[in-house]
N, C-alpha and C. Protein backbone atom coordinates (compact mmCIF):
# COMPACT_ATOMS: atom_id res chain seq x y z
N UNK A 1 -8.73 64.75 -26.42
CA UNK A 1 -8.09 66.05 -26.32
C UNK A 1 -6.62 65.87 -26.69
N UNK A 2 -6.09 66.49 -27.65
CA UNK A 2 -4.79 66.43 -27.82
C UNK A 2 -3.76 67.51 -27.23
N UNK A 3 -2.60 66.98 -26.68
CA UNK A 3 -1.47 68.04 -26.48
C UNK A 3 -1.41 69.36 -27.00
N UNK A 4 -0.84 70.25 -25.98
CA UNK A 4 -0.04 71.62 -26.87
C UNK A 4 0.61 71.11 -27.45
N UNK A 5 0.56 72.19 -28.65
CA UNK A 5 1.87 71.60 -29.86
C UNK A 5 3.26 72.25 -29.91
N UNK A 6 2.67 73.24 -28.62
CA UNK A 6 3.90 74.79 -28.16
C UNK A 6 4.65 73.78 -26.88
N UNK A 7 4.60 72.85 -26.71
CA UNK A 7 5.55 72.10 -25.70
C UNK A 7 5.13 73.20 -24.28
N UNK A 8 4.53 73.74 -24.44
CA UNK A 8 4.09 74.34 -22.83
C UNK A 8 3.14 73.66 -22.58
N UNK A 9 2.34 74.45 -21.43
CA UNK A 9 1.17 74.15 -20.34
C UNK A 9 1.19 73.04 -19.88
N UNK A 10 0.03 72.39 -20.26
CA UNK A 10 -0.14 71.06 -19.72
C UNK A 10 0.87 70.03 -19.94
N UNK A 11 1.65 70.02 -21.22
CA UNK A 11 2.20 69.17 -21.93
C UNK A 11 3.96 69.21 -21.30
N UNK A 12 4.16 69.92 -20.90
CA UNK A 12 5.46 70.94 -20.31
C UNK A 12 5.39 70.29 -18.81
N UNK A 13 4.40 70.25 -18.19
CA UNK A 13 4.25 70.06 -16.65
C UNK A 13 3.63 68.39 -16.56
N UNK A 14 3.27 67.72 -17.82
CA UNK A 14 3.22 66.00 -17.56
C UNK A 14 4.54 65.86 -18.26
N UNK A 15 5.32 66.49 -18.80
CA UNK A 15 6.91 65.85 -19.16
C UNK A 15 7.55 65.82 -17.71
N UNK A 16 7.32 66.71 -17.16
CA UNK A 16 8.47 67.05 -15.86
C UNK A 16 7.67 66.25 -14.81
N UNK A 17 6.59 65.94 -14.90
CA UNK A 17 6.07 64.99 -13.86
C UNK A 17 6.59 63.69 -14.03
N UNK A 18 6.56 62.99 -15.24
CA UNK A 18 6.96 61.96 -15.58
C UNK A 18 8.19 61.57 -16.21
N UNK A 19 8.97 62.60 -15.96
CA UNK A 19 10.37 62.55 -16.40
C UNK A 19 11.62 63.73 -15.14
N UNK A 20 11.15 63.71 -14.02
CA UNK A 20 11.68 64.55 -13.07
C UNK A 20 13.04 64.25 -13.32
N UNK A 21 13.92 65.88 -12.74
CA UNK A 21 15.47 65.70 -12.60
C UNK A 21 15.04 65.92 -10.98
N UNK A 22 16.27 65.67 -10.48
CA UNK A 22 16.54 66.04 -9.24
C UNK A 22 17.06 67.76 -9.54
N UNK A 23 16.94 68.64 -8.62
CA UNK A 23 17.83 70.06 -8.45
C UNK A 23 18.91 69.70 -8.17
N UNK A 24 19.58 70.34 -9.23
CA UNK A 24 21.53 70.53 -9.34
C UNK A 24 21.97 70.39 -7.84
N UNK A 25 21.05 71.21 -6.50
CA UNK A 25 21.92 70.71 -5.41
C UNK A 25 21.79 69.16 -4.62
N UNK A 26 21.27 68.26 -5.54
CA UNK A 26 21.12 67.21 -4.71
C UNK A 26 21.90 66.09 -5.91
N UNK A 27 22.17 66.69 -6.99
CA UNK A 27 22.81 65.92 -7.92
C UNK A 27 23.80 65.41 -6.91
N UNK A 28 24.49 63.99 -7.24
CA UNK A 28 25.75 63.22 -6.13
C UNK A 28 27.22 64.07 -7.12
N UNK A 29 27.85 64.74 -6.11
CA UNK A 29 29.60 64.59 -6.34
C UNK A 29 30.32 63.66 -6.80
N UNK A 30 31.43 63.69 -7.45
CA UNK A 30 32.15 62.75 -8.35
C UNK A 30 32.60 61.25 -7.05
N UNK A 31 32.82 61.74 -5.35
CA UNK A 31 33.19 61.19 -4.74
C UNK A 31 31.88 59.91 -4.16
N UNK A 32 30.96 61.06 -4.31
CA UNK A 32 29.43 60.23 -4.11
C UNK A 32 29.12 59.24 -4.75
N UNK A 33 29.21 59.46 -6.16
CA UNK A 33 29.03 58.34 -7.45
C UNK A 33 29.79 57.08 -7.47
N UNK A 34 31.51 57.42 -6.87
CA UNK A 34 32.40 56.42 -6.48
C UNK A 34 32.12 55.49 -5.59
N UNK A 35 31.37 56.23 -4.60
CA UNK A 35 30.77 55.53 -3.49
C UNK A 35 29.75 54.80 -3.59
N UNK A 36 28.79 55.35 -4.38
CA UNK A 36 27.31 54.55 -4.66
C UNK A 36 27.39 53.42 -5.89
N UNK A 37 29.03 53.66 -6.69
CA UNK A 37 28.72 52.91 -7.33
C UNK A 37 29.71 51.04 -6.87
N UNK A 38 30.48 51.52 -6.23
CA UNK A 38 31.43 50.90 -5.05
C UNK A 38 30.06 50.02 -3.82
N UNK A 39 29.09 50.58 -4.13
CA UNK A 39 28.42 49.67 -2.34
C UNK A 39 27.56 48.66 -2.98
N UNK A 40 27.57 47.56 -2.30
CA UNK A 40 27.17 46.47 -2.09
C UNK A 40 25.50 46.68 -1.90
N UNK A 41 25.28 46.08 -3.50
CA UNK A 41 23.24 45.88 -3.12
C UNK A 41 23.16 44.70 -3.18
N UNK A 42 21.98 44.63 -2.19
CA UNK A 42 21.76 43.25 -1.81
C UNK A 42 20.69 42.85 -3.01
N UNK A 43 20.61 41.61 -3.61
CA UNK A 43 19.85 41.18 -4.62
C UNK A 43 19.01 40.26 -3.79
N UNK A 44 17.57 40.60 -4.24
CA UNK A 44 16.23 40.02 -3.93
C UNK A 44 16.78 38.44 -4.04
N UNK A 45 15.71 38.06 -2.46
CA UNK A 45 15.90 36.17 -2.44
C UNK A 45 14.85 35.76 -2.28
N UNK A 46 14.24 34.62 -2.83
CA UNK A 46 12.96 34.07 -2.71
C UNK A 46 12.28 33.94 -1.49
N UNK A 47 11.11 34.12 -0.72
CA UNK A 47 10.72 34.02 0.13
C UNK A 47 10.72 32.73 1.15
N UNK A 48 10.93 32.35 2.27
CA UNK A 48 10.71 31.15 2.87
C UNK A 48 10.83 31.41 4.61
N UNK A 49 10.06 30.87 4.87
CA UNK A 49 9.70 30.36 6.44
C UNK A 49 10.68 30.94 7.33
N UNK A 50 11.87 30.32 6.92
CA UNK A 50 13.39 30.45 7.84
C UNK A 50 14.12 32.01 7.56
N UNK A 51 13.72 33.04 6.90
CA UNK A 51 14.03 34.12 6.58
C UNK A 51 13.17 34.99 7.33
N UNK A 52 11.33 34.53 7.42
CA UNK A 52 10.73 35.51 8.10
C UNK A 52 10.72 35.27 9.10
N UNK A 53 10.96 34.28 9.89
CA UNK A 53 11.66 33.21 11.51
C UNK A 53 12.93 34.50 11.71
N UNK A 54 14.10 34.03 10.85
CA UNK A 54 15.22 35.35 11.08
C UNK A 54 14.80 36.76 11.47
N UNK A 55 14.13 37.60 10.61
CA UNK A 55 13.81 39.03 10.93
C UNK A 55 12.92 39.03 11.99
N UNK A 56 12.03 37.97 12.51
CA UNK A 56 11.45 38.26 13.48
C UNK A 56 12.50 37.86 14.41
N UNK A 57 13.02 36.74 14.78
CA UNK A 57 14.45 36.37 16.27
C UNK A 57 15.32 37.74 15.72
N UNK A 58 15.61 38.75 14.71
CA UNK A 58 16.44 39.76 14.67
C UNK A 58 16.07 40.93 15.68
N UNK A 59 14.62 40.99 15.48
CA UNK A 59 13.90 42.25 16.67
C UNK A 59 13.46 41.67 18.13
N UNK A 60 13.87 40.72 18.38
CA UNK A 60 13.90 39.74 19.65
C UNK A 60 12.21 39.31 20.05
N UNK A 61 11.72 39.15 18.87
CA UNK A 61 9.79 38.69 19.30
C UNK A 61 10.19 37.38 19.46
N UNK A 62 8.94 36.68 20.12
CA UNK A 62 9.16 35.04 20.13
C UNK A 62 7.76 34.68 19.26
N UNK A 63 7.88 33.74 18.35
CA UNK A 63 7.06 32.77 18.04
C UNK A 63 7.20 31.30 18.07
N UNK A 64 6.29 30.83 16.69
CA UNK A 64 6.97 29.44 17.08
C UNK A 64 6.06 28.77 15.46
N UNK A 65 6.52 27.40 14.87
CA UNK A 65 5.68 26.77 13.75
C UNK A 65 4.87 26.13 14.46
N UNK A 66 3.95 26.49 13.54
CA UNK A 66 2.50 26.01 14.24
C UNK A 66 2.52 24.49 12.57
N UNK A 67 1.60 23.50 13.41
CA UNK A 67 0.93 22.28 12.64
C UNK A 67 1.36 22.40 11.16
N UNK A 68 0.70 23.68 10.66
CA UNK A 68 1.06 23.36 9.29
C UNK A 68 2.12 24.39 8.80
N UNK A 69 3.10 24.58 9.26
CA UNK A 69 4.33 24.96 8.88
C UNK A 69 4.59 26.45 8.68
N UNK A 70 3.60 27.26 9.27
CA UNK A 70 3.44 28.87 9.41
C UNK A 70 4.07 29.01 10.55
N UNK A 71 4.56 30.23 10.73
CA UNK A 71 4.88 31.44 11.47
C UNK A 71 3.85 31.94 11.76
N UNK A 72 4.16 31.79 13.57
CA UNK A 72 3.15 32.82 14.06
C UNK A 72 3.12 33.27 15.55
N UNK A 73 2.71 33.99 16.05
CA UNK A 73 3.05 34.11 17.18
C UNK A 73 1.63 34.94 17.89
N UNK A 74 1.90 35.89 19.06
CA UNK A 74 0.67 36.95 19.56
C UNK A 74 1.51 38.23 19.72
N UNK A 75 0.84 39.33 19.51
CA UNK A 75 1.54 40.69 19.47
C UNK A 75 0.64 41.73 20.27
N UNK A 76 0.32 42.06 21.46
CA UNK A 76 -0.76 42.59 21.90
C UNK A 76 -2.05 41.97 22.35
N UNK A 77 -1.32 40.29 22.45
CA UNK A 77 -2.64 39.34 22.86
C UNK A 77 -3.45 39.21 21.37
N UNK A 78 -2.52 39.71 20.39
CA UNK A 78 -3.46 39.06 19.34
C UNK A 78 -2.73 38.21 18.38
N UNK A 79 -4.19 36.77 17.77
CA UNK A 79 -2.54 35.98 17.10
C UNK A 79 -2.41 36.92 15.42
N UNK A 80 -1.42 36.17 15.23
CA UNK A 80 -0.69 36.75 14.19
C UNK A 80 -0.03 35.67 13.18
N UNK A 81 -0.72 35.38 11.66
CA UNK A 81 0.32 34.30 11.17
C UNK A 81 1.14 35.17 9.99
N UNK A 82 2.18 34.64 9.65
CA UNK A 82 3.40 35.03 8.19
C UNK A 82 3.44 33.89 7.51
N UNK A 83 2.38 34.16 6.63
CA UNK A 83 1.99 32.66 5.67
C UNK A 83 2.70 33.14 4.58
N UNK A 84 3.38 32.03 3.99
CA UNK A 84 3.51 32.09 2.19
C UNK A 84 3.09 31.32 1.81
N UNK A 85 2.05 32.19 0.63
CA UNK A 85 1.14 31.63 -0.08
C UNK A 85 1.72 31.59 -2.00
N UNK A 86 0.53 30.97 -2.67
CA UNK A 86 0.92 31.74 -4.14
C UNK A 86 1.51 30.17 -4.61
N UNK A 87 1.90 29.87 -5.86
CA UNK A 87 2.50 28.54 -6.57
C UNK A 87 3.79 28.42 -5.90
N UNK A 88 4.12 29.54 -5.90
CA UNK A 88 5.77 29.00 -5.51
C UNK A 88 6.43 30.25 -3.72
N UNK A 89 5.13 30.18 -3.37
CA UNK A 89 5.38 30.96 -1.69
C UNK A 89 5.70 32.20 -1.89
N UNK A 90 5.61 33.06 -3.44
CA UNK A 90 6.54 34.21 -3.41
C UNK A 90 5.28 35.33 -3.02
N UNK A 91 4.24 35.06 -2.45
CA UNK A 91 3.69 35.95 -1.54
C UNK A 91 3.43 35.92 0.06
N UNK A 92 3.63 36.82 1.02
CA UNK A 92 3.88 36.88 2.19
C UNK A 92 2.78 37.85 2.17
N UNK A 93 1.95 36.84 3.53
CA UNK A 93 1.07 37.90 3.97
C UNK A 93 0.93 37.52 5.45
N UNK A 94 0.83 38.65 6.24
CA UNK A 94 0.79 39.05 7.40
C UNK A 94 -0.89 39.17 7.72
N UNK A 95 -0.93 37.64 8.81
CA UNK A 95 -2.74 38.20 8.98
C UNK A 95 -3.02 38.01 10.58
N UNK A 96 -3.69 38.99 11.08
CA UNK A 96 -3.69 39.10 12.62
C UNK A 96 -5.23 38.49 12.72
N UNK A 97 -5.75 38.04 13.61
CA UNK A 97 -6.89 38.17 14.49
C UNK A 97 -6.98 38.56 15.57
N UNK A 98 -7.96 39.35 15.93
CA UNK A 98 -7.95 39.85 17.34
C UNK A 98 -8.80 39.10 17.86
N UNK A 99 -8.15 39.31 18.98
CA UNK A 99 -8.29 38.11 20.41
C UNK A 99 -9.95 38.53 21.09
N UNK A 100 -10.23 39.92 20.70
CA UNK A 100 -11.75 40.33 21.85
C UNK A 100 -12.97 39.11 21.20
N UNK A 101 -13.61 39.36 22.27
CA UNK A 101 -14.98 38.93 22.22
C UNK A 101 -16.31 40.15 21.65
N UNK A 102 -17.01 39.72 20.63
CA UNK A 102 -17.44 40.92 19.79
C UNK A 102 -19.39 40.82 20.56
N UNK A 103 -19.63 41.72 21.21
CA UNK A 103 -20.82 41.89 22.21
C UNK A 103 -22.05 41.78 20.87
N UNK A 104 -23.29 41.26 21.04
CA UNK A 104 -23.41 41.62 19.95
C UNK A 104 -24.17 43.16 19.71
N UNK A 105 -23.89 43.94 20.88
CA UNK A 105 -24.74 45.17 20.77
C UNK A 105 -23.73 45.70 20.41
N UNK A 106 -21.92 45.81 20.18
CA UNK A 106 -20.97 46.13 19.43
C UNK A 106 -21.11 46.21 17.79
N UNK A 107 -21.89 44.91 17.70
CA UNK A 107 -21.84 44.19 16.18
C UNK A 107 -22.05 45.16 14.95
N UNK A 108 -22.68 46.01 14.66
CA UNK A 108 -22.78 46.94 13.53
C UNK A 108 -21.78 48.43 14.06
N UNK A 109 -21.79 48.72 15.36
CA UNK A 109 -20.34 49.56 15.46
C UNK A 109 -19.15 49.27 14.82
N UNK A 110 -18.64 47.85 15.18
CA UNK A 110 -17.43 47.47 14.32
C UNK A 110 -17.48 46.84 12.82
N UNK A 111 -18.73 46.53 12.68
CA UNK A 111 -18.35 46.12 11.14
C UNK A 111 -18.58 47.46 10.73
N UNK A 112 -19.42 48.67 10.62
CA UNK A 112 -19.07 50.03 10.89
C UNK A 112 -17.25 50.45 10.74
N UNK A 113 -16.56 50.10 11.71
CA UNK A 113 -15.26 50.75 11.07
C UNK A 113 -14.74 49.83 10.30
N UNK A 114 -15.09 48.57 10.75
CA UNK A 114 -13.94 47.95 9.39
C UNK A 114 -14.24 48.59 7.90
N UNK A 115 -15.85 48.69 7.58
CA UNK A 115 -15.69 49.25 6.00
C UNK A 115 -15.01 50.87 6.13
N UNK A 116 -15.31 51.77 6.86
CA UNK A 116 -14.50 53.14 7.24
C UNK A 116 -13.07 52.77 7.38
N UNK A 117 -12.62 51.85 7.66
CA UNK A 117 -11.10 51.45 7.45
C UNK A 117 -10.46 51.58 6.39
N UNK A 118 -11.44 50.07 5.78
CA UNK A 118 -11.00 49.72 4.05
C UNK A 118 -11.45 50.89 3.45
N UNK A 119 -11.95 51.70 3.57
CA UNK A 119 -12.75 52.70 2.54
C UNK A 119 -11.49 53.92 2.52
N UNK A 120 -10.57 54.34 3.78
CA UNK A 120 -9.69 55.08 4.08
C UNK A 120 -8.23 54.94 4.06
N UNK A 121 -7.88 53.65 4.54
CA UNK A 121 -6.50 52.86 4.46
C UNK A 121 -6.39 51.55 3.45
N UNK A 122 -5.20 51.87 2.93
CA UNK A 122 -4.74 50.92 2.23
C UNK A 122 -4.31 49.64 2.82
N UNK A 123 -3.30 49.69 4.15
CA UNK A 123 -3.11 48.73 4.69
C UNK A 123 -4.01 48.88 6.22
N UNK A 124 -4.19 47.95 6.84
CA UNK A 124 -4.15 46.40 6.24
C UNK A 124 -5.51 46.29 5.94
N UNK A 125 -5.80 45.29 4.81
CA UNK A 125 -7.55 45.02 4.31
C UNK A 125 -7.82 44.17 6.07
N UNK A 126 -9.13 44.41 5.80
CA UNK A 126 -9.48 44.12 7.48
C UNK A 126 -10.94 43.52 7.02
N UNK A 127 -11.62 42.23 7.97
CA UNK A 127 -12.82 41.93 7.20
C UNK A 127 -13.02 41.08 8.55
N UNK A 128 -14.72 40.80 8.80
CA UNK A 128 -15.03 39.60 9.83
C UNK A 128 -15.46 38.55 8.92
N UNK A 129 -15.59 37.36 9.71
CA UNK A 129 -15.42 36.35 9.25
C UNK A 129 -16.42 35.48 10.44
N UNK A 130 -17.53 34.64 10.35
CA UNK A 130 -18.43 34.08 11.35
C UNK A 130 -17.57 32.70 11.61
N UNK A 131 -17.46 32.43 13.24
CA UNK A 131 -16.87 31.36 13.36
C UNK A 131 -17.68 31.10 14.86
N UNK A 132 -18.02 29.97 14.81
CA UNK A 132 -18.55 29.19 16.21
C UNK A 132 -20.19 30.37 16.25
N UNK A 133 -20.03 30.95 16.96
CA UNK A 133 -21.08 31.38 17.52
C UNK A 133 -21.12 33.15 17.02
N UNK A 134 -19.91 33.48 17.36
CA UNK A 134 -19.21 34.90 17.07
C UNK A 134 -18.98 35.01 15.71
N UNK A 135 -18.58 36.47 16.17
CA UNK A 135 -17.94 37.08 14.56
C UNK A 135 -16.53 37.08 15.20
N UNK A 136 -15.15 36.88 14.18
CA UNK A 136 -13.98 37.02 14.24
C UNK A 136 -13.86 38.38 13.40
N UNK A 137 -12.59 39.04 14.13
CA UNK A 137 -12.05 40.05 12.88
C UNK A 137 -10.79 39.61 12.61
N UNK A 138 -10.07 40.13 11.71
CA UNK A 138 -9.18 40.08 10.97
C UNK A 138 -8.47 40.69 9.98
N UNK A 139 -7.16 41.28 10.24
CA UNK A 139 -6.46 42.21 9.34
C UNK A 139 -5.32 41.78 8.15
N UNK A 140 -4.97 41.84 6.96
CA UNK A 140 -4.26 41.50 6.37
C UNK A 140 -3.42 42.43 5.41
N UNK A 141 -1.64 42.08 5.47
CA UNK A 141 -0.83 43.00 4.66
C UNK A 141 -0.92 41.47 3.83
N UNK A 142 -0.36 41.81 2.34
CA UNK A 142 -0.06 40.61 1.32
C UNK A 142 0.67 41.65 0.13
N UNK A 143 2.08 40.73 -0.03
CA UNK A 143 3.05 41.39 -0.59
C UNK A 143 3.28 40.22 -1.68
N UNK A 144 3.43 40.42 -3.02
CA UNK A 144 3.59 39.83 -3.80
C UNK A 144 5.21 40.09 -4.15
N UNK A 145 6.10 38.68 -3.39
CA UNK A 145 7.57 39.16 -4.11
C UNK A 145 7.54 37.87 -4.98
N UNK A 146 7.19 37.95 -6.21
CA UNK A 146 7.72 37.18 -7.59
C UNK A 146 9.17 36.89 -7.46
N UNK A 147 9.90 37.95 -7.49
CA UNK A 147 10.94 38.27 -7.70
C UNK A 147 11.95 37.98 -6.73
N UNK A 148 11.83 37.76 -5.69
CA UNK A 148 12.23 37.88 -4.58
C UNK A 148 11.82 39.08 -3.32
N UNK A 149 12.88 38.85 -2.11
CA UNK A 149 12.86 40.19 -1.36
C UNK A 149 14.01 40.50 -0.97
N UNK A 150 14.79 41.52 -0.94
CA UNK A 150 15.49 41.79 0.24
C UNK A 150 15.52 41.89 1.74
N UNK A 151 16.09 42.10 2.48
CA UNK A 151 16.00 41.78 3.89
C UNK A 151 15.10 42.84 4.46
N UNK A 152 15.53 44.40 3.86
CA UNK A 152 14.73 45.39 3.89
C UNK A 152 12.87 45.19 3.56
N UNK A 153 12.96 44.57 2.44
CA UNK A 153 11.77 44.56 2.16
C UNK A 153 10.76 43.84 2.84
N UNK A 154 11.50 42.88 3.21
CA UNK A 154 10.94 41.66 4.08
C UNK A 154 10.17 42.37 5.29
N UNK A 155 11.40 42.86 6.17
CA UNK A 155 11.48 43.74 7.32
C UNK A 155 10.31 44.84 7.24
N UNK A 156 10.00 45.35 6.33
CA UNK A 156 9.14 46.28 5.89
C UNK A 156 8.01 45.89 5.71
N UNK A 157 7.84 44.57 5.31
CA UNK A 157 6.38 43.99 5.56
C UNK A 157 5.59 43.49 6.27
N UNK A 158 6.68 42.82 7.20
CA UNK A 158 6.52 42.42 8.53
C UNK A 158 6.11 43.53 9.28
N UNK A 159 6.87 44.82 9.50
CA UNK A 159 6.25 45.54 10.32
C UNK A 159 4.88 46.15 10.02
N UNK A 160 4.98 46.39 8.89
CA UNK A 160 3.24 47.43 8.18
C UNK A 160 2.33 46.08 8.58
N UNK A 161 2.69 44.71 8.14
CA UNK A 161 1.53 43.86 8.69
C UNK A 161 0.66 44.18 10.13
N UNK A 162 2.34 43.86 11.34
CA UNK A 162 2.07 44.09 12.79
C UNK A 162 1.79 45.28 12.91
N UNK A 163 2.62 46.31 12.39
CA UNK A 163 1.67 47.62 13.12
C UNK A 163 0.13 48.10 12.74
N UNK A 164 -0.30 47.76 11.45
CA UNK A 164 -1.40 48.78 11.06
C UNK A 164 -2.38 47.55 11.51
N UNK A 165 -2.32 46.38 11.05
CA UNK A 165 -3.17 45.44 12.14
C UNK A 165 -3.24 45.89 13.66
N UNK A 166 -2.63 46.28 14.03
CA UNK A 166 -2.06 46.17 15.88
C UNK A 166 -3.26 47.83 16.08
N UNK A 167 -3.17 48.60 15.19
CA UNK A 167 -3.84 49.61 14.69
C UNK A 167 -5.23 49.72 15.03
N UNK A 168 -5.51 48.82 13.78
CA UNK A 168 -6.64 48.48 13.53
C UNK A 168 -7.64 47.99 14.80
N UNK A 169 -6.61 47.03 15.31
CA UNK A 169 -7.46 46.43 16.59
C UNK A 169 -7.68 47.21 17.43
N UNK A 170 -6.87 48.28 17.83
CA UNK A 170 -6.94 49.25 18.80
C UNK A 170 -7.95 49.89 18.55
N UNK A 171 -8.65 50.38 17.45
CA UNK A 171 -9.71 51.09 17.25
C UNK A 171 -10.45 50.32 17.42
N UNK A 172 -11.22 49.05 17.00
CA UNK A 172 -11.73 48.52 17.44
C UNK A 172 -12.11 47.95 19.05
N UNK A 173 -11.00 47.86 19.95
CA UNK A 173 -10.88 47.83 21.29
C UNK A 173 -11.99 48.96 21.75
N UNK A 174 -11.62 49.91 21.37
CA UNK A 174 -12.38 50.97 22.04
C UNK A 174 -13.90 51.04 21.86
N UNK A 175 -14.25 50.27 21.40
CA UNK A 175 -15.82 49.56 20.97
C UNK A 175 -16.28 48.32 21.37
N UNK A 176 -15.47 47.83 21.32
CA UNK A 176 -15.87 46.22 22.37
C UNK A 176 -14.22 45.63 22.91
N UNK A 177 -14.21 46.42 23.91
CA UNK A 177 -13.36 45.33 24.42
C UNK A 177 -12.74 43.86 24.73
N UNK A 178 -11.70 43.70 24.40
CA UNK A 178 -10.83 42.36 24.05
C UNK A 178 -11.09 41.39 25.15
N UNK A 179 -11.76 40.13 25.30
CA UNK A 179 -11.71 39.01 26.56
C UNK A 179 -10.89 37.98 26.18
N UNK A 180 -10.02 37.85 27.14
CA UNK A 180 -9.14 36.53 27.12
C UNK A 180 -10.12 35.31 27.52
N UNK A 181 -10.94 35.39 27.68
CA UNK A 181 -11.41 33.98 28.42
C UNK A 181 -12.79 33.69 28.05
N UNK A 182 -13.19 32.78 27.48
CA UNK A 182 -14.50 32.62 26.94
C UNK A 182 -15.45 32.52 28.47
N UNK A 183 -16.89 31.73 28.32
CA UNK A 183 -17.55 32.42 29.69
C UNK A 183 -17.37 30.84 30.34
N UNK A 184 -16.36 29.59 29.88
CA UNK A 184 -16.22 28.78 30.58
C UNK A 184 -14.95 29.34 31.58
N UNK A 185 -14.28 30.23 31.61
CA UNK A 185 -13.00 30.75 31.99
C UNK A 185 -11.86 30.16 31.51
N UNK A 186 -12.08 29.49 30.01
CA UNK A 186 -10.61 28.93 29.74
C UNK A 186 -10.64 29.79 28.66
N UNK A 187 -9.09 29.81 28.35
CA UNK A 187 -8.08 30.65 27.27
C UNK A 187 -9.07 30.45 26.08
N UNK A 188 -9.02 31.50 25.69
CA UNK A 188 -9.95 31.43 23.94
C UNK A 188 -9.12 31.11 23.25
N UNK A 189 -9.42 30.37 21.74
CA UNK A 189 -8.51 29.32 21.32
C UNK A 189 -7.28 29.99 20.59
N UNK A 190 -7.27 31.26 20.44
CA UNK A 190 -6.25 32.16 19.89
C UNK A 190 -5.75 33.52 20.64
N UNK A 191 -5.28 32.79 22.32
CA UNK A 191 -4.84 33.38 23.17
C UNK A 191 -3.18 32.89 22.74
N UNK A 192 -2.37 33.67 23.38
CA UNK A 192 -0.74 33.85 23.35
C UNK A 192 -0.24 32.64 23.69
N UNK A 193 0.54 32.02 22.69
CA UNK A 193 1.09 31.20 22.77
C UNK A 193 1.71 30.82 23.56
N UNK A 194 1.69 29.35 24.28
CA UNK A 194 2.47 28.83 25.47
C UNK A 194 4.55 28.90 25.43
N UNK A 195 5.00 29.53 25.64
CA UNK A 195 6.51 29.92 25.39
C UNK A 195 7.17 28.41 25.56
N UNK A 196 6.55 27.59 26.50
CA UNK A 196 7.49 26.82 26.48
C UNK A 196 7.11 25.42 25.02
N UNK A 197 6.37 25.58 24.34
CA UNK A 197 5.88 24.95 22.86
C UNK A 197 7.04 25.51 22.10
């Protein structure tokens, strides 16, 4: 199908979609422009360990490096790692497991929302995974900074990780509730980290 050749209709309304002005009242003042062009942007920095360590000690959470050199901590009794992955670490991904014990008369309820999840939300991809005896779940944000990040951006991934995971589990909670304690009564192996480690 080709374009109007009259620069209207359709052709008129994908220019202005893909070429938007702002309205004259939000255009910036001569003093605005001075200003925006006067402020300090922060230029994207490669990803690493000791940056996503910073923004998390910035919002006062505690974690700690675990064995193989991740970030991670528990957020709601659930763990949580900030891996960088990729050739050169420039992807950060945020991956939770929740801490419940999955009944198995639960078992097609929740794999039930996880695909109603993924099928509805973008963040976080969410999937089980068979381990020991059980099913594990598991939520994941993954941000590809090539380029770097800014502090903002960083900050921004970190939280969409923890919250829409933290989310996620909550809906799930309400279907099989979370056990700290396997049926020997000791800590399940991805209970909240000991503070003083």
């Amino acid at each position: 199908m080709t374009p109007p050749r009259n620069g209207g209709g359709a052709g008129r309304w994908l220019a202005r979609l893909l070429n938007p002005r702002p309205p004259a009242a939000r255009r910036p003042t001569g003093a605005q422009v001075r200003t925006l062009a006067n402020a300090q942007v922060e230029k994207p920095r490669p990803l690493s360990t000791q940056r996503v360590g910073d923004d998390l000690s910035r919002r006062g959470y505690r974690f700690r490096i675990d064995d193989d050199g991740d970030v991670t901590g528990t957020w709601d009794g659930n763990r949580f790692w900030f891996l960088l992955l990729g050739e050169h670490d420039e992807i950060l991904q945020v991956r939770g497991r929740w801490a419940g014990a999955l009944p198995a008369a639960a078992r097609l309820a929740v794999l039930q929302a996880a695909n109603d999840w993924n099928r509805e939300r973008i963040w976080p991809k969410v999937y089980t995974r068979e381990e020991g005896a059980g099913l594990a779940l598991y939520a994941e944000v993954s941000v590809d900074f090539e380029h770097g990040a800014t502090e903002e951006q960083l900050a921004q991934t970190v939280s969409c990780g923890l919250v829409t995971a933290s989310q996620f589990f909550s809906t799930v909670a309400s279907l099989a509730p979370p056990s700290d304690a396997d049926a020997d009564g000791e800590t399940a192996p991805d209970a909240p980290d000991d503070p003083s480690k």
